[in-house]
N, C-alpha and C. Protein backbone atom coordinates (compact mmCIF):
# COMPACT_ATOMS: atom_id res chain seq x y z
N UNK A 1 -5.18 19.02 -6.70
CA UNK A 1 -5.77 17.70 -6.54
C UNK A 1 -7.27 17.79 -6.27
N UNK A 2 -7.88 18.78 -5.56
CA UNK A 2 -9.27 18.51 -5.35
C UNK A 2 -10.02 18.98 -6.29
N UNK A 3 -9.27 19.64 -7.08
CA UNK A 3 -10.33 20.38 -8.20
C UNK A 3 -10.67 19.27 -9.15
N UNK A 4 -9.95 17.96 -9.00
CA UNK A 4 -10.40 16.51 -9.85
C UNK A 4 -11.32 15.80 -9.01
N UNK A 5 -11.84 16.18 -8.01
CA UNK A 5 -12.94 15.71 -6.83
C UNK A 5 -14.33 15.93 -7.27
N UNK A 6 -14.97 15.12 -6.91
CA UNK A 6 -16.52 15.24 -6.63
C UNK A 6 -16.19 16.92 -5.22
N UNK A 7 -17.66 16.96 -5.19
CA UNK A 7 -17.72 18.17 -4.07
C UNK A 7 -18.00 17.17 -2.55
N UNK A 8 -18.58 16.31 -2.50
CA UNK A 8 -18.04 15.45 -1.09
C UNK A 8 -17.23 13.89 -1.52
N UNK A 9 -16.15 13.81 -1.93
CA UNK A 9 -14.98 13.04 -2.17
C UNK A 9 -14.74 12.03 -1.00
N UNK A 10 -14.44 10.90 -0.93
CA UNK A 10 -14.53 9.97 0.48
C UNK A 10 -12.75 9.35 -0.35
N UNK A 11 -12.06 9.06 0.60
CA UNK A 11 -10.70 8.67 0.48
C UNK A 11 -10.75 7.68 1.66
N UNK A 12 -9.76 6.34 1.55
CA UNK A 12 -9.71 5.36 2.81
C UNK A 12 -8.55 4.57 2.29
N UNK A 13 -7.36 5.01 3.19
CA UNK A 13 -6.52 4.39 2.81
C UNK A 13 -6.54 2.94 4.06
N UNK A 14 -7.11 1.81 3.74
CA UNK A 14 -7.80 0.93 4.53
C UNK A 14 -6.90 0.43 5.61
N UNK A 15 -5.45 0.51 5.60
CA UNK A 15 -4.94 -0.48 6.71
C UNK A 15 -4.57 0.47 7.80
N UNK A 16 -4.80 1.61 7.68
CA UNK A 16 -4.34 2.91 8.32
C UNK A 16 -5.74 3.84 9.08
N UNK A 17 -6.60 3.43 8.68
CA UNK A 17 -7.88 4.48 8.02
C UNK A 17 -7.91 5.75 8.03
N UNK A 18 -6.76 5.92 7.28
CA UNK A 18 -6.23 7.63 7.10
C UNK A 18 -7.21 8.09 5.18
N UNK A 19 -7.19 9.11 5.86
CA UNK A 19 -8.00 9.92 4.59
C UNK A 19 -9.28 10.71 4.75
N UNK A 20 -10.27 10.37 4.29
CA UNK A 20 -11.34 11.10 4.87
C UNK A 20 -12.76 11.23 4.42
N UNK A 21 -13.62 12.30 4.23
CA UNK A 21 -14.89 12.26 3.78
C UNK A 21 -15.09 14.19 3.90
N UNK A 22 -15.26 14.68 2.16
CA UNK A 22 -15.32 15.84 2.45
C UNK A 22 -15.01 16.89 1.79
N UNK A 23 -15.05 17.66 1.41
CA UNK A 23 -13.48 18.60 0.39
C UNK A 23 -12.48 18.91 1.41
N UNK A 24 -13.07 19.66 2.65
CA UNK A 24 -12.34 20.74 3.07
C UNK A 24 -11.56 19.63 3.98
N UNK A 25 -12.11 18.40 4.65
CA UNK A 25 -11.45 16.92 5.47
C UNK A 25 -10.24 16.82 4.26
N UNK A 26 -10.40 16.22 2.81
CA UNK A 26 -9.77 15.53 2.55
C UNK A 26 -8.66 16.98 1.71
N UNK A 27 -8.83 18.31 2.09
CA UNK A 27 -7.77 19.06 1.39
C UNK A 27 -6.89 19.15 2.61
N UNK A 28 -7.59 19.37 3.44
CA UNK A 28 -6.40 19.27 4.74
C UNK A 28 -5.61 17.93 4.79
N UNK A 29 -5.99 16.91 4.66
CA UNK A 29 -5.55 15.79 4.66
C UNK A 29 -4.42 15.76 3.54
N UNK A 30 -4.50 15.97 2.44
CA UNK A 30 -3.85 15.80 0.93
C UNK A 30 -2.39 16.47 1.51
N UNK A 31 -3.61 18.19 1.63
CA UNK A 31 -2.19 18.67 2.01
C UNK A 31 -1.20 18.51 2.91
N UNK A 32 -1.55 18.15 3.96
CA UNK A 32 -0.35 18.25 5.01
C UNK A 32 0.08 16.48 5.54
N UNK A 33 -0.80 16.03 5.19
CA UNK A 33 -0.66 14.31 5.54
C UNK A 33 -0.18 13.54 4.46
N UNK A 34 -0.33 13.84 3.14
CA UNK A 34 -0.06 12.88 2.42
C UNK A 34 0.58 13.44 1.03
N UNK A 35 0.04 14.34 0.17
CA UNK A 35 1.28 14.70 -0.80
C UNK A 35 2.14 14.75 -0.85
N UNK A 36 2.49 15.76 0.74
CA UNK A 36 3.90 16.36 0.36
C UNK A 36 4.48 15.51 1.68
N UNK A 37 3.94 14.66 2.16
CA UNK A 37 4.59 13.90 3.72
C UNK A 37 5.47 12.70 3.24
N UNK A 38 5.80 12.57 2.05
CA UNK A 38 6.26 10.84 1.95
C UNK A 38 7.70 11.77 1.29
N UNK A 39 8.74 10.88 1.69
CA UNK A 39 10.17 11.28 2.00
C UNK A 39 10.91 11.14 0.77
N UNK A 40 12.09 11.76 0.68
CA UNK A 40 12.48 12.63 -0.67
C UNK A 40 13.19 11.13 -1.60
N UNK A 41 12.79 10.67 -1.30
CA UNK A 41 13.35 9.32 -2.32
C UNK A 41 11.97 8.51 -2.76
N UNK A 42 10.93 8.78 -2.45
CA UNK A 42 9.74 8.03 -2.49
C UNK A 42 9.50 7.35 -3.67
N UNK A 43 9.38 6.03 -4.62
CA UNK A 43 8.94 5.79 -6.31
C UNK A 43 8.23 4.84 -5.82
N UNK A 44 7.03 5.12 -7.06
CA UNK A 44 6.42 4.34 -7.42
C UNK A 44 6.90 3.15 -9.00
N UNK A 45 6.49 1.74 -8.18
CA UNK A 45 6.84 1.16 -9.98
C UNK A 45 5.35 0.47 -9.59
N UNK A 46 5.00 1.01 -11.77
CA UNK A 46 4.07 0.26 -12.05
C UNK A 46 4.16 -1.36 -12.29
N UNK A 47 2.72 -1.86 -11.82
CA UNK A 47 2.39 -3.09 -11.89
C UNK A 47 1.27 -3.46 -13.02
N UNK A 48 0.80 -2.51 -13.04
CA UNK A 48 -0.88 -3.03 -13.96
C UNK A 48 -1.50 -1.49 -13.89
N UNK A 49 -2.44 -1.76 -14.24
CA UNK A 49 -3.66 -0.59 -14.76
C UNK A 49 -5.22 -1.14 -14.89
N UNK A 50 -5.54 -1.40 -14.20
CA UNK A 50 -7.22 -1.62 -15.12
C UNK A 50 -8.37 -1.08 -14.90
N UNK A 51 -9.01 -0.53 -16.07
CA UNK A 51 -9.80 0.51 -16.03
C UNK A 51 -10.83 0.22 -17.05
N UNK A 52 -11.91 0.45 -15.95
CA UNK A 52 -13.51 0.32 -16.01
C UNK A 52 -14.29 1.45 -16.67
N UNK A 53 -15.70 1.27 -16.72
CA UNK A 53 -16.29 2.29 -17.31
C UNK A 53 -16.17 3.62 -16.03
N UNK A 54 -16.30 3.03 -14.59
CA UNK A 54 -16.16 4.29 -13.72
C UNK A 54 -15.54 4.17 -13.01
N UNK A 55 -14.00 2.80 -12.89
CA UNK A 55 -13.20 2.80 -12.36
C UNK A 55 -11.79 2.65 -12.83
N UNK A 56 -11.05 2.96 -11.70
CA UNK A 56 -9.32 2.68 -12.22
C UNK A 56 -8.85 2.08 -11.20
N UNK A 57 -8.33 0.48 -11.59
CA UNK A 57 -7.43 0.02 -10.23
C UNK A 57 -5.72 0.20 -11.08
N UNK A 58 -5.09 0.94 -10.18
CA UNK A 58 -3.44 0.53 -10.26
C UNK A 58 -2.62 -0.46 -9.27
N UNK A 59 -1.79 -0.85 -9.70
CA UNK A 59 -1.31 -1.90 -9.10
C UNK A 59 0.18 -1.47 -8.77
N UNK A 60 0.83 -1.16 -7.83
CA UNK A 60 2.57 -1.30 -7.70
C UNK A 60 3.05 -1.41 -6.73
N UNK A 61 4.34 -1.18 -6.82
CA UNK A 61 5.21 -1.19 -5.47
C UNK A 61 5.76 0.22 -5.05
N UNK A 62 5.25 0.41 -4.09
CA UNK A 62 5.74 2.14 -3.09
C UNK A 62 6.47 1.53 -2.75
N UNK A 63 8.27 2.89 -2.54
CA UNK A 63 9.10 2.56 -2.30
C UNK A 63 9.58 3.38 -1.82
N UNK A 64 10.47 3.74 -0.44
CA UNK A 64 11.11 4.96 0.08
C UNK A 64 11.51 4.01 1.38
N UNK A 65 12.44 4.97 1.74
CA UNK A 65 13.46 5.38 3.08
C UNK A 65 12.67 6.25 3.91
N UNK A 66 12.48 5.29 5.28
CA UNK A 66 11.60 6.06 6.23
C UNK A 66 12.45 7.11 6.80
N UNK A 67 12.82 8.14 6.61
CA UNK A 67 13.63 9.35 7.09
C UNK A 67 12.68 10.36 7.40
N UNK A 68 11.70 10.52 7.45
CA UNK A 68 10.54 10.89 7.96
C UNK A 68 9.19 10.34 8.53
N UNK A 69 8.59 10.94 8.86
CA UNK A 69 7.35 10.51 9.24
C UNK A 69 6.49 10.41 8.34
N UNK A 70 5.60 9.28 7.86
CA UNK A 70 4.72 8.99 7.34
C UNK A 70 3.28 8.87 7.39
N UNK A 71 2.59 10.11 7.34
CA UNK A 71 1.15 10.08 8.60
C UNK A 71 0.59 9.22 7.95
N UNK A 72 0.29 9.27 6.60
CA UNK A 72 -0.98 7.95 6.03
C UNK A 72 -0.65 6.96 6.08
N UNK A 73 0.79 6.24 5.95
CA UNK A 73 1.41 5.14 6.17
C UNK A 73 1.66 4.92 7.50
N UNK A 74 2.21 5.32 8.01
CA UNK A 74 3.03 4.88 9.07
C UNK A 74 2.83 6.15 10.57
N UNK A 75 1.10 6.79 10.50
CA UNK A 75 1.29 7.27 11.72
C UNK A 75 1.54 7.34 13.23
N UNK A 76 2.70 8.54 13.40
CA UNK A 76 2.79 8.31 14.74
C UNK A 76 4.24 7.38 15.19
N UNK A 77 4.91 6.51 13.24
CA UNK A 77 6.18 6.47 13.77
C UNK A 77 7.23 7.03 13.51
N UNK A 78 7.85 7.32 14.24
CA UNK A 78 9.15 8.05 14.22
C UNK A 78 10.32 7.49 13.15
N UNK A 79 11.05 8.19 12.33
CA UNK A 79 11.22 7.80 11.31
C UNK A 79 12.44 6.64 11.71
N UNK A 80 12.71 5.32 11.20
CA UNK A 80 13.89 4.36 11.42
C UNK A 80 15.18 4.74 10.85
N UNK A 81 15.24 5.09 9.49
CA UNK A 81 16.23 4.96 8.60
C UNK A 81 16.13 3.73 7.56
N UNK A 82 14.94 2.78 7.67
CA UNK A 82 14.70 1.81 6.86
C UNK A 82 13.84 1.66 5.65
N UNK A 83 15.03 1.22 4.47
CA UNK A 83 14.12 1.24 3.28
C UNK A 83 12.83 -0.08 3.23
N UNK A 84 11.92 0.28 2.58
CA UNK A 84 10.66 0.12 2.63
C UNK A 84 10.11 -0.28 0.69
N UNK A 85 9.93 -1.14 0.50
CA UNK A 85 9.46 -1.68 -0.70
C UNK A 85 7.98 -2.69 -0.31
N UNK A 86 6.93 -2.34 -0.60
CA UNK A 86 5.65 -2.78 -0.67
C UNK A 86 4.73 -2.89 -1.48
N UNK A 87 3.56 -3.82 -2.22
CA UNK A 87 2.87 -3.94 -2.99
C UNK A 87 1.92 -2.90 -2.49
N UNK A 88 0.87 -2.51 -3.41
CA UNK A 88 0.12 -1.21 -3.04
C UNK A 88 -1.35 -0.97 -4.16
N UNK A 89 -2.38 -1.57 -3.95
CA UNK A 89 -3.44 -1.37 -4.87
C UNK A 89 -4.34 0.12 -4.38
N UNK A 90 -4.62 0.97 -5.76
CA UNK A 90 -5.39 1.86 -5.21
C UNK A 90 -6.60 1.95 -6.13
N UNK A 91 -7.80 1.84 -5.80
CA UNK A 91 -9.06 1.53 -6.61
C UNK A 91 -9.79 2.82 -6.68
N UNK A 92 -9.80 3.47 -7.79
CA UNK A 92 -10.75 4.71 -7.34
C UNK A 92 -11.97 4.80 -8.59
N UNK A 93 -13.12 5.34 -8.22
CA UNK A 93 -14.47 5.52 -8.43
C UNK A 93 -14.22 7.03 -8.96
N UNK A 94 -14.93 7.00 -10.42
CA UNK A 94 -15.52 8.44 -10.44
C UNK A 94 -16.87 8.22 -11.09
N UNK A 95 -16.87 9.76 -10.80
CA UNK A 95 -18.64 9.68 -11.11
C UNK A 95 -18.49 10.94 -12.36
N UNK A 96 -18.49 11.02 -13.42
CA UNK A 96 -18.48 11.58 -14.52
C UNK A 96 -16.62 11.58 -14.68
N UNK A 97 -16.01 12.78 -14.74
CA UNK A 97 -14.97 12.88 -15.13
C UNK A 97 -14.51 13.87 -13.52
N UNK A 98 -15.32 13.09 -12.05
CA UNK A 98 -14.31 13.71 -11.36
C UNK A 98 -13.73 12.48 -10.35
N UNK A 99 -13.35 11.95 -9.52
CA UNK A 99 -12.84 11.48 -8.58
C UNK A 99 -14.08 11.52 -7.50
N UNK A 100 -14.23 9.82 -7.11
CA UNK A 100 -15.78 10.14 -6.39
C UNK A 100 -15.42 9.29 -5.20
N UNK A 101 -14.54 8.13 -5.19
CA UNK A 101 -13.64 8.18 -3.70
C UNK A 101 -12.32 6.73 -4.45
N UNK A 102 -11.68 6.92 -3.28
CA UNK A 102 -10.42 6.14 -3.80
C UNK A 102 -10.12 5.47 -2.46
N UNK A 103 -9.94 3.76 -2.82
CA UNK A 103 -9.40 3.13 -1.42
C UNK A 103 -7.86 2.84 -1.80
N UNK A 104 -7.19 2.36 -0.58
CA UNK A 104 -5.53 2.44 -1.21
C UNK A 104 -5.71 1.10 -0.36
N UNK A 105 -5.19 0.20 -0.68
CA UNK A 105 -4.67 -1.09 0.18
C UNK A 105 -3.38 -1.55 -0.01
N UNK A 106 -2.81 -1.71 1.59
CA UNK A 106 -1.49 -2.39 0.96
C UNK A 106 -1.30 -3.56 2.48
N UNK A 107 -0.02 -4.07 2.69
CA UNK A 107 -0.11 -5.78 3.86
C UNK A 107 1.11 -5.08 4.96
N UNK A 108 0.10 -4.01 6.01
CA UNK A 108 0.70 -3.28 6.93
C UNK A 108 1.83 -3.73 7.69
N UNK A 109 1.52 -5.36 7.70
CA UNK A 109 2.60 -6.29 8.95
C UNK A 109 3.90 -6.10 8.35
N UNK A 110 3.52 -6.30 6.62
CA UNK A 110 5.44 -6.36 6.45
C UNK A 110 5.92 -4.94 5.78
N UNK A 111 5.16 -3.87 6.45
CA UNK A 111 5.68 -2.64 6.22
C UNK A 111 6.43 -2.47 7.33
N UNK A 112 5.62 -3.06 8.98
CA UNK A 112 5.99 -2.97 10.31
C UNK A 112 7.50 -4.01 10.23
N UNK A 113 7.41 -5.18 9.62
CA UNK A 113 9.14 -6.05 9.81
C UNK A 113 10.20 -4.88 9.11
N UNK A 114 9.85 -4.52 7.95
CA UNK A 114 10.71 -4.01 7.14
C UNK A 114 11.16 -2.62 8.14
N UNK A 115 10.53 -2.04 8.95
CA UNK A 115 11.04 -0.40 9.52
C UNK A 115 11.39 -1.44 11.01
N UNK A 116 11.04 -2.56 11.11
CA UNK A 116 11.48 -2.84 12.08
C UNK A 116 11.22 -2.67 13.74
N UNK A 117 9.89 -2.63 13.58
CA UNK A 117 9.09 -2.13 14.62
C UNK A 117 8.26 -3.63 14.72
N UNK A 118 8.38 -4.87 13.99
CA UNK A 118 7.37 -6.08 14.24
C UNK A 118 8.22 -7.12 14.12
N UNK A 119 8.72 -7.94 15.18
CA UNK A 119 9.52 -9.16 14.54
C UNK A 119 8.31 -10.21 14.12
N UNK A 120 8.63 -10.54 13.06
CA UNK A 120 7.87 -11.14 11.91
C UNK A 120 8.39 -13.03 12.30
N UNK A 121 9.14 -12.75 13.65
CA UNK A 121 9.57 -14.59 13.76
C UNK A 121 7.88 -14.76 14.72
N UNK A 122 7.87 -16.25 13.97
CA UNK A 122 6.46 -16.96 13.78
C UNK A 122 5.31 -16.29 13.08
N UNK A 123 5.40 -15.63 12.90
CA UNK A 123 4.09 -14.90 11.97
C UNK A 123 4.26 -14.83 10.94
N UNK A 124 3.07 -15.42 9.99
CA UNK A 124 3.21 -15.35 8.10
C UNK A 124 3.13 -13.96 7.47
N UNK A 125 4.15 -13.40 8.06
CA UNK A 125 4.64 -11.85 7.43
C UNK A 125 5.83 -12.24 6.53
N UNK A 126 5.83 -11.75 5.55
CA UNK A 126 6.97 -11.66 4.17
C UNK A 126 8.03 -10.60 4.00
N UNK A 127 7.43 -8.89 4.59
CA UNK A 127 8.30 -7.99 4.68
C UNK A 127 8.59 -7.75 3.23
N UNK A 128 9.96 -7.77 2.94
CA UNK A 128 10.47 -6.97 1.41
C UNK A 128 9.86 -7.94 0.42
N UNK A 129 9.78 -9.17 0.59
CA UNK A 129 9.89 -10.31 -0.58
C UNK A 129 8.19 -10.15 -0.59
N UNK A 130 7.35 -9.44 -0.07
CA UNK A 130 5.85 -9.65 -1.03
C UNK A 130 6.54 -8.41 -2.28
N UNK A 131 6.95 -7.11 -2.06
CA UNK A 131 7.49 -6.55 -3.18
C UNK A 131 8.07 -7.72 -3.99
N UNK A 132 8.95 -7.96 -3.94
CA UNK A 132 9.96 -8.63 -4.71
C UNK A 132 9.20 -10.11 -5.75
N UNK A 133 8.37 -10.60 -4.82
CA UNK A 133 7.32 -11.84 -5.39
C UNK A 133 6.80 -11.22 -6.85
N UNK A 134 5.77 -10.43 -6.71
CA UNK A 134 5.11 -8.95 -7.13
C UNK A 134 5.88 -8.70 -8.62
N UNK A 135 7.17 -8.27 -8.75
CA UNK A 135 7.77 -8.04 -9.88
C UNK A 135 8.54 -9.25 -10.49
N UNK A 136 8.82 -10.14 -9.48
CA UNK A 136 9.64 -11.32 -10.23
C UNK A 136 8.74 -12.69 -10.04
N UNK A 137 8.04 -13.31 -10.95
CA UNK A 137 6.56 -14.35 -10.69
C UNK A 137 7.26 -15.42 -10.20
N UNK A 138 8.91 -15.72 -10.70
CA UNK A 138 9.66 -16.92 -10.56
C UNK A 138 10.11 -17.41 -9.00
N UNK A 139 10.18 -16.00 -8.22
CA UNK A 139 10.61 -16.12 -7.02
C UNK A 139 9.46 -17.77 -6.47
N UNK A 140 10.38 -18.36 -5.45
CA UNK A 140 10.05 -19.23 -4.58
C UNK A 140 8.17 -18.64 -4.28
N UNK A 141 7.06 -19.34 -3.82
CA UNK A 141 5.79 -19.56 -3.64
C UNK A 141 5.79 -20.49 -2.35
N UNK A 142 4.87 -19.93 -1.45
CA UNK A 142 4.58 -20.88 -0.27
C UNK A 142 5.52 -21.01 0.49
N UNK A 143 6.51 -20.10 1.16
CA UNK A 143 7.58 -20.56 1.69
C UNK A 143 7.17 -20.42 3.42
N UNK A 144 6.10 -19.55 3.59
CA UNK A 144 5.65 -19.24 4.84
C UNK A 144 4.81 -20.53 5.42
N UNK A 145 4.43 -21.40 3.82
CA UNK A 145 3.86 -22.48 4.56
C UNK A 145 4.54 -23.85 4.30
N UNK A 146 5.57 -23.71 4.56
CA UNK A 146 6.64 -24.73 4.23
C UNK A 146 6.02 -26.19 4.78
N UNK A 147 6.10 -26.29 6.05
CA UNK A 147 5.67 -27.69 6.79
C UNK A 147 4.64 -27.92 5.89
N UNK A 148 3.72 -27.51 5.83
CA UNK A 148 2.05 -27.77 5.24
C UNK A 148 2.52 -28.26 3.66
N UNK A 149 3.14 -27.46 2.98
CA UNK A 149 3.69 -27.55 1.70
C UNK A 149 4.39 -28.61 1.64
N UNK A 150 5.20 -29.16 2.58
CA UNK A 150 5.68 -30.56 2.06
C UNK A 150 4.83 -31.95 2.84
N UNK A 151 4.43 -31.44 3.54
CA UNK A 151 3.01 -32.67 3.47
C UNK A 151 1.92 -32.52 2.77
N UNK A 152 2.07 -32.12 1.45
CA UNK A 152 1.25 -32.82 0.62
C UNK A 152 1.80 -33.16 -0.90
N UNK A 153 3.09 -33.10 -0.35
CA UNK A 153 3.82 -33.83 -1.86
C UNK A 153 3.59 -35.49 -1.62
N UNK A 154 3.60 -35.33 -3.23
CA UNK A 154 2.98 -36.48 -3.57
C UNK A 154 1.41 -36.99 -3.13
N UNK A 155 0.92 -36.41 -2.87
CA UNK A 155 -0.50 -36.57 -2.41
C UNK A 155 -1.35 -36.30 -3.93
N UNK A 156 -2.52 -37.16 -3.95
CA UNK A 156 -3.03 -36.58 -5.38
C UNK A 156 -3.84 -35.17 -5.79
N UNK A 157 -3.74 -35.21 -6.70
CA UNK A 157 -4.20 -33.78 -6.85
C UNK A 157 -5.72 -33.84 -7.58
């Protein structure tokens, strides 16, 4: 992986701020925090692709069974036993043909309902169904803002 790096490479996986600034920061990091740390069922499904003259955003849903520890995701918790489906954008920059830094974003609160470490009663957390929204466009819209959403039916537009 680093030999596709710039020689000082910056990584930020933003809701976590795991990753780093560095070769030798972000090989330690790759290696022991994040390649090989995400648990033996882990998939990715694609969402999109779009790619710039010096960028690439991907778009999907990470998916795994917390049966381990997750340092870039989920450091510091102890694994639940709970499957985990989340939307997941990762934007990365190069500067000729190497890798010049990459941010990862994904909506931490309903990673926390889903392992079950955040009760999500009163808070506009979604948990599994932002995945699920994500691949199916038809699913229900606005349901977190229900009250608000039906006071303004019939109102003009």
């Amino acid at each position: 992986t680093m030999a596709t790096m710039v020689d000082e490479p910056y990584v930020n996986h933003i809701p976590t701020m795991t990753g780093g600034v560095g070769h030798d920061h972000l090989k330690r990091f790759y290696k022991y925090h994040f390649v090989n740390s995400n648990p033996p069922d882990t998939r990715l499904i694609p969402v999109s692709r779009t790619i710039g003259a010096d960028r690439l955003v991907d778009e999907m849903v990470f998916c795994f069974t917390h049966t381990c520890e997750v340092p870039w995701m989920l450091p510091g918790v102890a694994p639940t036993g709970r499957y985990v489906e989340i939307p997941l954008v990762a934007i990365v920059n190069f500067r000729g043909d190497k890798l010049y830094h990459e941010y990862i974003y994904w909506d931490q609160a309903s990673v926390l309902v889903q392992i079950g470490v955040l009760d999500a009663t009163g808070l506009p957390v979604a948990g599994i169904a932002t995945a699920k929204k994500l691949i199916d466009e038809t699913l229900p819209s606005n349901e977190l803002m229900a009250e608000g959403w039906a006071r303004s039916e019939g109102l003009p537009l």
